[in-house]
Protein backbone atom coordinates (compact mmCIF):
# COMPACT_ATOMS: atom_id res chain seq x y z
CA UNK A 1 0.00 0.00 0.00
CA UNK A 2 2.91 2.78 0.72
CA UNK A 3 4.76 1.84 -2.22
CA UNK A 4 1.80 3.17 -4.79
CA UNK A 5 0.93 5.85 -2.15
CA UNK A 6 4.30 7.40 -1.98
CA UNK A 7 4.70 7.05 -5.85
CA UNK A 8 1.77 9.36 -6.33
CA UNK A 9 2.64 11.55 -3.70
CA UNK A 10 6.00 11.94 -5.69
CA UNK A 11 4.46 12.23 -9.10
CA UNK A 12 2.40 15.12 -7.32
CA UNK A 13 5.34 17.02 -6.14
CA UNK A 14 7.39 16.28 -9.30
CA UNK A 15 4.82 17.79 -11.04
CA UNK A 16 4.28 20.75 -8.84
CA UNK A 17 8.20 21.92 -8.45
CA UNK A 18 10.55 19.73 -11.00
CA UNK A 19 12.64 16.88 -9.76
CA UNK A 20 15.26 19.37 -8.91
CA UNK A 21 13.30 21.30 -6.81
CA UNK A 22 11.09 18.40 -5.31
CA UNK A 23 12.20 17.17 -1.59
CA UNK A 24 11.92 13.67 -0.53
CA UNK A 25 10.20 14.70 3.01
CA UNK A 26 7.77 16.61 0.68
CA UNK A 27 7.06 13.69 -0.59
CA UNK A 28 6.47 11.97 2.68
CA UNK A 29 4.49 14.84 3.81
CA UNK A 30 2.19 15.04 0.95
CA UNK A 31 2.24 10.73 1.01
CA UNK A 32 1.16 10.99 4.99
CA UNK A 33 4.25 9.08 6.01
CA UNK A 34 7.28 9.57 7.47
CA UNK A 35 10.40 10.03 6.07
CA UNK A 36 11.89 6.50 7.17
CA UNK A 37 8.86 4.65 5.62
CA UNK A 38 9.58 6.68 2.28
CA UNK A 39 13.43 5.57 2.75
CA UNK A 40 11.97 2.13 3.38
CA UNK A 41 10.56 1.66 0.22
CA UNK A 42 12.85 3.71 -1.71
CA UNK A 43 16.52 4.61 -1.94
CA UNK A 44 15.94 7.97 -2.67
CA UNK A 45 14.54 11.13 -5.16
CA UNK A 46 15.94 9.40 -8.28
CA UNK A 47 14.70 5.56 -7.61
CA UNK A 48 11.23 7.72 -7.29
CA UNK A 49 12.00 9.24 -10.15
CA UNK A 50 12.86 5.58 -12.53
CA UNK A 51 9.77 3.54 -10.46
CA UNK A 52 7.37 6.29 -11.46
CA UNK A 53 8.48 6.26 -14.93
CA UNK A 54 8.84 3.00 -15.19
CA UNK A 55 5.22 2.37 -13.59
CA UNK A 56 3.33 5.00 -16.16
CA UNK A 57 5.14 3.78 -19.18
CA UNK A 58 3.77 0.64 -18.50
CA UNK A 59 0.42 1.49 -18.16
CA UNK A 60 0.84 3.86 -21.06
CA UNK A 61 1.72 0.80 -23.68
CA UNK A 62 -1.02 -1.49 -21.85
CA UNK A 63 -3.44 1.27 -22.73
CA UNK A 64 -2.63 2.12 -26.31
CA UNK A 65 -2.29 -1.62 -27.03
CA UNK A 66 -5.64 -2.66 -25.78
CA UNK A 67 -7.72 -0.01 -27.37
CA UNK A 68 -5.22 -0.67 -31.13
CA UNK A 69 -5.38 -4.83 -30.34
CA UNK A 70 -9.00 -5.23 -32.10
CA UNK A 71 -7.50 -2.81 -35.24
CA UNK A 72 -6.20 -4.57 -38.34
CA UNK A 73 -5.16 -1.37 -40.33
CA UNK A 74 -2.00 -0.05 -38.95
CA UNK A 75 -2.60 3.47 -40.20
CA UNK A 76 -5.59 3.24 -37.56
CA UNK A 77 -3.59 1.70 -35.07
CA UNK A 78 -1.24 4.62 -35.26
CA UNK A 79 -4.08 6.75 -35.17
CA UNK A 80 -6.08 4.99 -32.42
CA UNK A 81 -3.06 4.66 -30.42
CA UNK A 82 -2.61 8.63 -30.63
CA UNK A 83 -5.86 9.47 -29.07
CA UNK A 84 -5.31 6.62 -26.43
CA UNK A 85 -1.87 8.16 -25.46
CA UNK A 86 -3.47 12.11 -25.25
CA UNK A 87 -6.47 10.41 -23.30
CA UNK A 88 -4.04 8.50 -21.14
CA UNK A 89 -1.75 11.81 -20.43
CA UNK A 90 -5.70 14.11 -19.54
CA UNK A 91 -6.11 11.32 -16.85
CA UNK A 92 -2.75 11.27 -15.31
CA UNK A 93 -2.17 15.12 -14.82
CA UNK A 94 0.60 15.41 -12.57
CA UNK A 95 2.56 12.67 -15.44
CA UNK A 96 1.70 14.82 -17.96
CA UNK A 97 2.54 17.83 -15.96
CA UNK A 98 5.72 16.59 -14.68
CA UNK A 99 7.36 15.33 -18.36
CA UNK A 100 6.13 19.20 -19.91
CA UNK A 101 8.29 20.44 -16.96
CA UNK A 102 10.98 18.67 -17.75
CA UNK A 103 11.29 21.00 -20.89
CA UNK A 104 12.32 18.49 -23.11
CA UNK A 105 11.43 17.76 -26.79
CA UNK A 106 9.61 14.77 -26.66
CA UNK A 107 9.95 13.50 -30.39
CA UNK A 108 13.68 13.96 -30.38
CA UNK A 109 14.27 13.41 -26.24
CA UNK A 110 14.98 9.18 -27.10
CA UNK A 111 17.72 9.79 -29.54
CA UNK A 112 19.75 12.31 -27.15
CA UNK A 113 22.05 10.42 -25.01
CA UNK A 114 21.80 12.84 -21.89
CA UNK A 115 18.36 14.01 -22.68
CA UNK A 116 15.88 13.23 -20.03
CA UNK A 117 16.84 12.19 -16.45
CA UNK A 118 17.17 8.22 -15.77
CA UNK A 119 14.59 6.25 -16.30
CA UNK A 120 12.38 8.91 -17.91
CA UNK A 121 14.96 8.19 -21.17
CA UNK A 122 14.20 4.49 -21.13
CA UNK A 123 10.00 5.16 -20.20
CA UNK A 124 10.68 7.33 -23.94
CA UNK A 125 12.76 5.06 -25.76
CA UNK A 126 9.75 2.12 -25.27
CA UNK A 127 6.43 4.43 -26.34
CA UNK A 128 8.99 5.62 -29.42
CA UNK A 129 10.11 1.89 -30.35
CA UNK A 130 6.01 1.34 -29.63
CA UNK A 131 5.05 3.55 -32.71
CA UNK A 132 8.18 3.34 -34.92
CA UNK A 133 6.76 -0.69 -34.90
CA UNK A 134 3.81 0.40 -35.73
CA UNK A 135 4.99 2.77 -38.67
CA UNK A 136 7.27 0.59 -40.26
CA UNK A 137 3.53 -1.90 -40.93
CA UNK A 138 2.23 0.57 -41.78
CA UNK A 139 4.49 2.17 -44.55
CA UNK A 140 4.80 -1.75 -45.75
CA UNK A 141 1.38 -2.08 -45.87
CA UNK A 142 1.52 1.29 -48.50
CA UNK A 143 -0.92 3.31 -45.77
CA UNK A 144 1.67 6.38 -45.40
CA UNK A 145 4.08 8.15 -46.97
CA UNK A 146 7.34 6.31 -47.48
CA UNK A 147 8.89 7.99 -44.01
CA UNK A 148 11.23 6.54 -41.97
CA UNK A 149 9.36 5.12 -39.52
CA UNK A 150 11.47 6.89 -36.66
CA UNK A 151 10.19 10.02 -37.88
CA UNK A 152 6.68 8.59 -38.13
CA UNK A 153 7.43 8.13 -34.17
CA UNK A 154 8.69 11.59 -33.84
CA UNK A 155 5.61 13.31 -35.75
CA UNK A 156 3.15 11.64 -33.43
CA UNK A 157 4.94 12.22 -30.12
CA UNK A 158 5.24 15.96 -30.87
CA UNK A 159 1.78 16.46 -32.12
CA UNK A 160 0.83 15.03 -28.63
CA UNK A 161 3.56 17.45 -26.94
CA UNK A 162 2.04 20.33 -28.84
CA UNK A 163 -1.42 19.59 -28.38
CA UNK A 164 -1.36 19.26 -24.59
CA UNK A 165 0.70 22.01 -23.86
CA UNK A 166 -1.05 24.11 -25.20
CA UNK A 167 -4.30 22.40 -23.86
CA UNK A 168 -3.07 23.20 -20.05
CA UNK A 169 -1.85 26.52 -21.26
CA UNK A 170 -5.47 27.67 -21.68
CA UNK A 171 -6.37 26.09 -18.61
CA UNK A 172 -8.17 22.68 -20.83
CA UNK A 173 -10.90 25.08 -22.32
CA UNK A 174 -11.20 22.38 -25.05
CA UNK A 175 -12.61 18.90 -23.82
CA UNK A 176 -10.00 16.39 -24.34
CA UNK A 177 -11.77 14.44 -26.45
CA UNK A 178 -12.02 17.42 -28.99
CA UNK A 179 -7.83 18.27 -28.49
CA UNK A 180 -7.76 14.62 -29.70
CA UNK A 181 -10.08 15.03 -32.64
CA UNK A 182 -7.38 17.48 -34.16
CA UNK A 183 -4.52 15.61 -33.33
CA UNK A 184 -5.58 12.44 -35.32
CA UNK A 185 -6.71 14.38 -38.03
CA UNK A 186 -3.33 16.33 -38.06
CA UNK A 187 -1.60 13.16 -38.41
CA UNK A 188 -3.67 11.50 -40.68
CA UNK A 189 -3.07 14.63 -42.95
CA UNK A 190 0.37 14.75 -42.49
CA UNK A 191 1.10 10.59 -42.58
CA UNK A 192 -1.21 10.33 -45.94
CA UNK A 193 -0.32 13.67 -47.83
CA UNK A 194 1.36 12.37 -51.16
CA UNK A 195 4.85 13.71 -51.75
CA UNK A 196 4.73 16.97 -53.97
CA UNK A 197 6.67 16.93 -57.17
CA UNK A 198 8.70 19.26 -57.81
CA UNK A 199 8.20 20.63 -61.76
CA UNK A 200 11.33 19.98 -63.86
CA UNK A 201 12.60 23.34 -65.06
């Protein structure tokens, strides 16, 4: 029972002041323990850090895969899987909150080396292997444009990074469900648009 409470407690005051910022006997505090039980359980801020990443990531690819499991086009699956991942982010707040702290780029953050802090690199690395999977069937199956299928990865995670930023910059005046209305049909556009050719001079 401590070990999920404290995890939210820390995912709540990651969120609120950064990891940098974020004290372990916060944590405790805001958990309703004291700081030996949270010492108990964990080694310290950045074992928090990895088992909360590690935790939502995991939920995050359960999620997308059991609403895209019943799909057989993997254009849809991409597509399906987008709107899973911005509902999945709208009902995890403080996760969502936390990783647009961070200030990273989220469609580039996996292929930096020392982008992202511990585990939160590896918690990227899976959703973006997730969807580059997904792509690659996707451009074999002649659905979208002949990308490489690590950019297909990187298109969809930043159209999610855009999307919700600016969704909790106007205080989610848009119900979710709308913000993920335009972001399939941004990708959809922007997966299926044919290449233009250029006019021979």
């Amino acid at each position: 029972m401590y070990h999920e409470q404290i995890l939210a407690s820390a995912e709540y005051e990651f969120a609120r002041t950064g990891f940098t910022d974020a004290k372990v006997s916060a944590i405790a505090k805001t958990a309703g323990v004291s700081l030996a039980t949270v010492y108990k359980h964990f080694t310290g801020k950045d074992q928090l850090w990895d088992a909360l990443n590690s935790l939502r990531m995991t939920e995050f690819v359960d999620a997308v895969r059991t609403r895209t499991a019943p799909i057989d086009s993997p254009l849809e699956k991409i597509l399906t899987g987008a709107r899973a991942e911005v509902e999945f982010f709208a009902a995890h707040p403080h996760f969502l909150a936390l990783h647009l702290h961070e200030g990273l780029s989220w469609g580039t953050a996996s292929a930096l080396i020392d982008a992202g802090r511990g585990g939160q690199r590896e918690a990227w690395r899976t959703g973006m292997e997730m969807i580059s999977h997904a792509a690659e069937a996707a451009i074999d199956a002649g659905e979208i444009s002949a990308l490489r299928p690590a950019v297909v990865a990187s298109l969809v995670i930043s159209a999610l990074q855009i999307w919700l930023t600016e969704w909790i910059a106007t205080d989610r005046a848009l119900p979710i469900d709308k913000v993920a209305d335009e972001v399939v049909d941004h990708l959809r556009c922007c997966l299926t648009r044919q290449p233009r050719v250029t006019p021979k001079s």
